[in-house]
PDB file of N, CA and C in Angstrom:
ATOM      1  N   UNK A   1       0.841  -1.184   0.000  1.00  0.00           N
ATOM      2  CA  UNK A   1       0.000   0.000   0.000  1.00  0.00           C
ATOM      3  C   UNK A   1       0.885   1.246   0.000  1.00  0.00           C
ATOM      4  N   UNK A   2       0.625   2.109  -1.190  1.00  0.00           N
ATOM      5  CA  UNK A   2       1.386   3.518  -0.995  1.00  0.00           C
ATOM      6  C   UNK A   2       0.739   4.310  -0.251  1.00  0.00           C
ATOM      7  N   UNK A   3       1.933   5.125   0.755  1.00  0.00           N
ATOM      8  CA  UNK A   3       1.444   6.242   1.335  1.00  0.00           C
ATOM      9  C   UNK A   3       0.856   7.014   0.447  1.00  0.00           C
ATOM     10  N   UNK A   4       0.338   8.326   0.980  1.00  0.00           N
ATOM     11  CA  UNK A   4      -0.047   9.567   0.505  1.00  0.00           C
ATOM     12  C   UNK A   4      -0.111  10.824   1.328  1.00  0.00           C
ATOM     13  N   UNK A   5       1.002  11.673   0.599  1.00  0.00           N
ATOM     14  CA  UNK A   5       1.499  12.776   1.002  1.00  0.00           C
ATOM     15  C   UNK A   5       0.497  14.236   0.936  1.00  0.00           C
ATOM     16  N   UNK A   6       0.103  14.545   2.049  1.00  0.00           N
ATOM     17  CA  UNK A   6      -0.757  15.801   1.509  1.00  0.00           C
ATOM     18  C   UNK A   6      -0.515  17.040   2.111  1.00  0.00           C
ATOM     19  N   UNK A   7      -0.874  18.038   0.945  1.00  0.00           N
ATOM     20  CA  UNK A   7       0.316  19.294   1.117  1.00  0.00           C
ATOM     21  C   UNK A   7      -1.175  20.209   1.917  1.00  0.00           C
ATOM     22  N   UNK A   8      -0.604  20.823   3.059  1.00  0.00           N
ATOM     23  CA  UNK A   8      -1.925  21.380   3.347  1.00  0.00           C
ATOM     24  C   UNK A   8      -0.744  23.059   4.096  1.00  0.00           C
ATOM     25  N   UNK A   9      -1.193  24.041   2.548  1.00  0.00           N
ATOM     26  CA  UNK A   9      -1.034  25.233   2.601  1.00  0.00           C
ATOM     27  C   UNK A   9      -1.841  26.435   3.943  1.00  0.00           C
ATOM     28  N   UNK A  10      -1.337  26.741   4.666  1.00  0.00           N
ATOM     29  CA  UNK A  10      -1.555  27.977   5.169  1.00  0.00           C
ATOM     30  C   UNK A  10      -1.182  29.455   5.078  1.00  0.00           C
ATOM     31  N   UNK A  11      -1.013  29.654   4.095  1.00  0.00           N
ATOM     32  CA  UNK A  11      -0.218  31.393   3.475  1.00  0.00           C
ATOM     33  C   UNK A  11      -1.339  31.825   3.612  1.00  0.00           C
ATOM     34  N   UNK A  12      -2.426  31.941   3.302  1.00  0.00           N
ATOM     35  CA  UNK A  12      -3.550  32.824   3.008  1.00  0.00           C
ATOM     36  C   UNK A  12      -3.809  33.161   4.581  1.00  0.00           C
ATOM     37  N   UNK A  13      -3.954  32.504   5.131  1.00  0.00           N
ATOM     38  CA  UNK A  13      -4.508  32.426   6.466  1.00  0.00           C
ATOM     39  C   UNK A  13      -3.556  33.060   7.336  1.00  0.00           C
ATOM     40  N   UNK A  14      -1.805  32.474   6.973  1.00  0.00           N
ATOM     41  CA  UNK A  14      -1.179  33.231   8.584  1.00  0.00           C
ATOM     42  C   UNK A  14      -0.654  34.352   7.938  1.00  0.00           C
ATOM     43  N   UNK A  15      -1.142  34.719   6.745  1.00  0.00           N
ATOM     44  CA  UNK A  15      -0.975  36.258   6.134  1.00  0.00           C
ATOM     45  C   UNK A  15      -1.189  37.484   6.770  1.00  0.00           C
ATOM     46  N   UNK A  16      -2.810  36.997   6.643  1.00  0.00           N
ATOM     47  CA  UNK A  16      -3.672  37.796   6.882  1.00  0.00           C
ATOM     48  C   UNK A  16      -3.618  38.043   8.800  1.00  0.00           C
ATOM     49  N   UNK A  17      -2.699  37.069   9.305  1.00  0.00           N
ATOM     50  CA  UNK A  17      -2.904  37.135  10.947  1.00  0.00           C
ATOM     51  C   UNK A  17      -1.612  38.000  11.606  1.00  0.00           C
ATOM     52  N   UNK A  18      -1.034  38.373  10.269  1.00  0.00           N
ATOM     53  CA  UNK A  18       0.205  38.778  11.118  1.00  0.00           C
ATOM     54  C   UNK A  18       0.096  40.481  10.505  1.00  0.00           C
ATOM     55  N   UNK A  19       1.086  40.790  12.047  1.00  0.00           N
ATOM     56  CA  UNK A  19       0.565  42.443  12.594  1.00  0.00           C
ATOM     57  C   UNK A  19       1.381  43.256  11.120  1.00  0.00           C
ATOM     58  N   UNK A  20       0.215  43.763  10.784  1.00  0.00           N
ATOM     59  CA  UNK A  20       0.478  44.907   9.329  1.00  0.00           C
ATOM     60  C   UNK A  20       0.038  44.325   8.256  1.00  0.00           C
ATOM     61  N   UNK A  21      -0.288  43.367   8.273  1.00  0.00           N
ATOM     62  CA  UNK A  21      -0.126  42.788   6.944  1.00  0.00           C
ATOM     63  C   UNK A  21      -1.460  42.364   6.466  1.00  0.00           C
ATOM     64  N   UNK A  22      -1.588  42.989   5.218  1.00  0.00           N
ATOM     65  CA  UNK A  22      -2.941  42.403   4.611  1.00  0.00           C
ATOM     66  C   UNK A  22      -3.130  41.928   2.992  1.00  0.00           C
ATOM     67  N   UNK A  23      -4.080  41.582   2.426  1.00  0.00           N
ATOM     68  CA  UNK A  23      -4.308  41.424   1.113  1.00  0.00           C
ATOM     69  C   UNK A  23      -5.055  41.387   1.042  1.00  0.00           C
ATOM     70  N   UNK A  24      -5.179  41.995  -0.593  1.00  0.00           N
ATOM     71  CA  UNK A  24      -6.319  42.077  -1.453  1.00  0.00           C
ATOM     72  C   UNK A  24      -7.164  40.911  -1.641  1.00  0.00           C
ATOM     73  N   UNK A  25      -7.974  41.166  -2.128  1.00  0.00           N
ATOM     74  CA  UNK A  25      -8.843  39.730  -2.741  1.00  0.00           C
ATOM     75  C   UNK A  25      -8.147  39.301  -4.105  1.00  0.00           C
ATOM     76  N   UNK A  26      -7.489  40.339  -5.151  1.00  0.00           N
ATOM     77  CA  UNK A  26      -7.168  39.926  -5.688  1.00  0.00           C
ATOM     78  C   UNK A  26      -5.690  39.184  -5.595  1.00  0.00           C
ATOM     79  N   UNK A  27      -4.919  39.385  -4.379  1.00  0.00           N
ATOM     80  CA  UNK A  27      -3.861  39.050  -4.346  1.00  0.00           C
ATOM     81  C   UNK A  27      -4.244  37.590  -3.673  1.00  0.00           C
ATOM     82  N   UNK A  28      -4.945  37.331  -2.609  1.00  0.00           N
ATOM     83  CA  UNK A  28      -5.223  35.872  -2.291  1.00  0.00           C
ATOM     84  C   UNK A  28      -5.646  35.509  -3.654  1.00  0.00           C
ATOM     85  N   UNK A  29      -6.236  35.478  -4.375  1.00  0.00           N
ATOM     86  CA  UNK A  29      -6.761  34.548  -5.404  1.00  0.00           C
ATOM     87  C   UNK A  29      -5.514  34.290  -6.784  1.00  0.00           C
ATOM     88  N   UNK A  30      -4.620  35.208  -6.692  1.00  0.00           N
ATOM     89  CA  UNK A  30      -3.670  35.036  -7.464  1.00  0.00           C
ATOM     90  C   UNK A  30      -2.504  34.151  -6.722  1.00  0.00           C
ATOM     91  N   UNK A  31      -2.243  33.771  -4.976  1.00  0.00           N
ATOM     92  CA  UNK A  31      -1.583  33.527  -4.415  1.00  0.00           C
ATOM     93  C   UNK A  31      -2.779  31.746  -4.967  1.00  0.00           C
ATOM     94  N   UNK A  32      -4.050  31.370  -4.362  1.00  0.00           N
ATOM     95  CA  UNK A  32      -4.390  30.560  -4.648  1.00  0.00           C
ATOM     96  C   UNK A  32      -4.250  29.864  -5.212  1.00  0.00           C
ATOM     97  N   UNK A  33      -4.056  30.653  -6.891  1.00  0.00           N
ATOM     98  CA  UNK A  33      -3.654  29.837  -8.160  1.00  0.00           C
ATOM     99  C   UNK A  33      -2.914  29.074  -8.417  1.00  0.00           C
ATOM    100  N   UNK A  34      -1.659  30.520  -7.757  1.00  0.00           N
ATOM    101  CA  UNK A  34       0.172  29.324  -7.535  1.00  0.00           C
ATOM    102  C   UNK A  34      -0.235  27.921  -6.854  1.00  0.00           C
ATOM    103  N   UNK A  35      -0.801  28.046  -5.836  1.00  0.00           N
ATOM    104  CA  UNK A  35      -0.543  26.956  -4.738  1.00  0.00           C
ATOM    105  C   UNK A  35      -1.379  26.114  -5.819  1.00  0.00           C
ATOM    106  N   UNK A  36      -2.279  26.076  -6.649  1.00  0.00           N
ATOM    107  CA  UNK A  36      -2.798  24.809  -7.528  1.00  0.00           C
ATOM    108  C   UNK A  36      -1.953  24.437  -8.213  1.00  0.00           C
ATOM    109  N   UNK A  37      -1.410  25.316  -8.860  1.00  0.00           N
ATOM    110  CA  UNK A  37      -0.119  24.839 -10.009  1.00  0.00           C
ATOM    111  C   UNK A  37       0.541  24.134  -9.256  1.00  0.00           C
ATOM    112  N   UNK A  38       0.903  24.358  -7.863  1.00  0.00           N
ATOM    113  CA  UNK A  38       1.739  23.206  -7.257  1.00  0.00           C
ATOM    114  C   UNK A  38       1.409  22.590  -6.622  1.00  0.00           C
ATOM    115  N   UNK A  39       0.318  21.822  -6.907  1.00  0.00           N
ATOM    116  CA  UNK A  39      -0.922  20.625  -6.585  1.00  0.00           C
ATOM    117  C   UNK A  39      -1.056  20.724  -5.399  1.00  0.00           C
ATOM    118  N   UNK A  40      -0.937  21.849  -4.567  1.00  0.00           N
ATOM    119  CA  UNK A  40      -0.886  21.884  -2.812  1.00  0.00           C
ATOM    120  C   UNK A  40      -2.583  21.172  -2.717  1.00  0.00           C
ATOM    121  N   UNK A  41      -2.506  20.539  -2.204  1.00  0.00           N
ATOM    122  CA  UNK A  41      -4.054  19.955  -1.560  1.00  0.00           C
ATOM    123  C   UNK A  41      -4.781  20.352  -1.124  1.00  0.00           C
ATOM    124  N   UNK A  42      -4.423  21.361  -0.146  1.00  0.00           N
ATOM    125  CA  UNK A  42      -5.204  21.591   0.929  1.00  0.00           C
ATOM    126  C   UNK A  42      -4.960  23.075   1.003  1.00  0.00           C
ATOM    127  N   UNK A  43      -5.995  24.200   1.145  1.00  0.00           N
ATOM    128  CA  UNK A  43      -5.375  26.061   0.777  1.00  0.00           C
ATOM    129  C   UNK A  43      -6.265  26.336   2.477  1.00  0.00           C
ATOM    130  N   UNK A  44      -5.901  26.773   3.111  1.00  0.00           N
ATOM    131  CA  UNK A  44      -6.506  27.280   4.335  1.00  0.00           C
ATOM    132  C   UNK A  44      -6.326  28.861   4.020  1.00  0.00           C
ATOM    133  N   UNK A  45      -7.999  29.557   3.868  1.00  0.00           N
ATOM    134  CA  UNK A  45      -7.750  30.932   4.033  1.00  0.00           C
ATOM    135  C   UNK A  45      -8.862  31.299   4.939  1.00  0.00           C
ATOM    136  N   UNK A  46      -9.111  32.944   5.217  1.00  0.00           N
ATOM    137  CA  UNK A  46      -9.888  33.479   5.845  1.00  0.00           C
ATOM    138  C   UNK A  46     -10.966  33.563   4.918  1.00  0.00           C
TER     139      UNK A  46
END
């Protein structure tokens, strides 16, 4: 039986939590994209 490795992204999320720092909607959704191109599994945002 093969394992399975799963990529579970939090950028969107500890982005947005840290002091000063914010984004657009359009910048999460362009950050989103990347993380598909690199088959991340799992995108945790606000």
């Amino acid at each position: 039986m093969k394992e399975k490795l799963v990529i579970f992204d939090t950028t969107l999320r500890d982005g947005e939590q840290s002091p000063g720092a914010s984004m657009t909607q359009e910048e999460k959704i362009r950050i989103a994209r990347q993380l598909e191109k690199m088959k991340v599994d799992v995108i945790e945002a606000v």
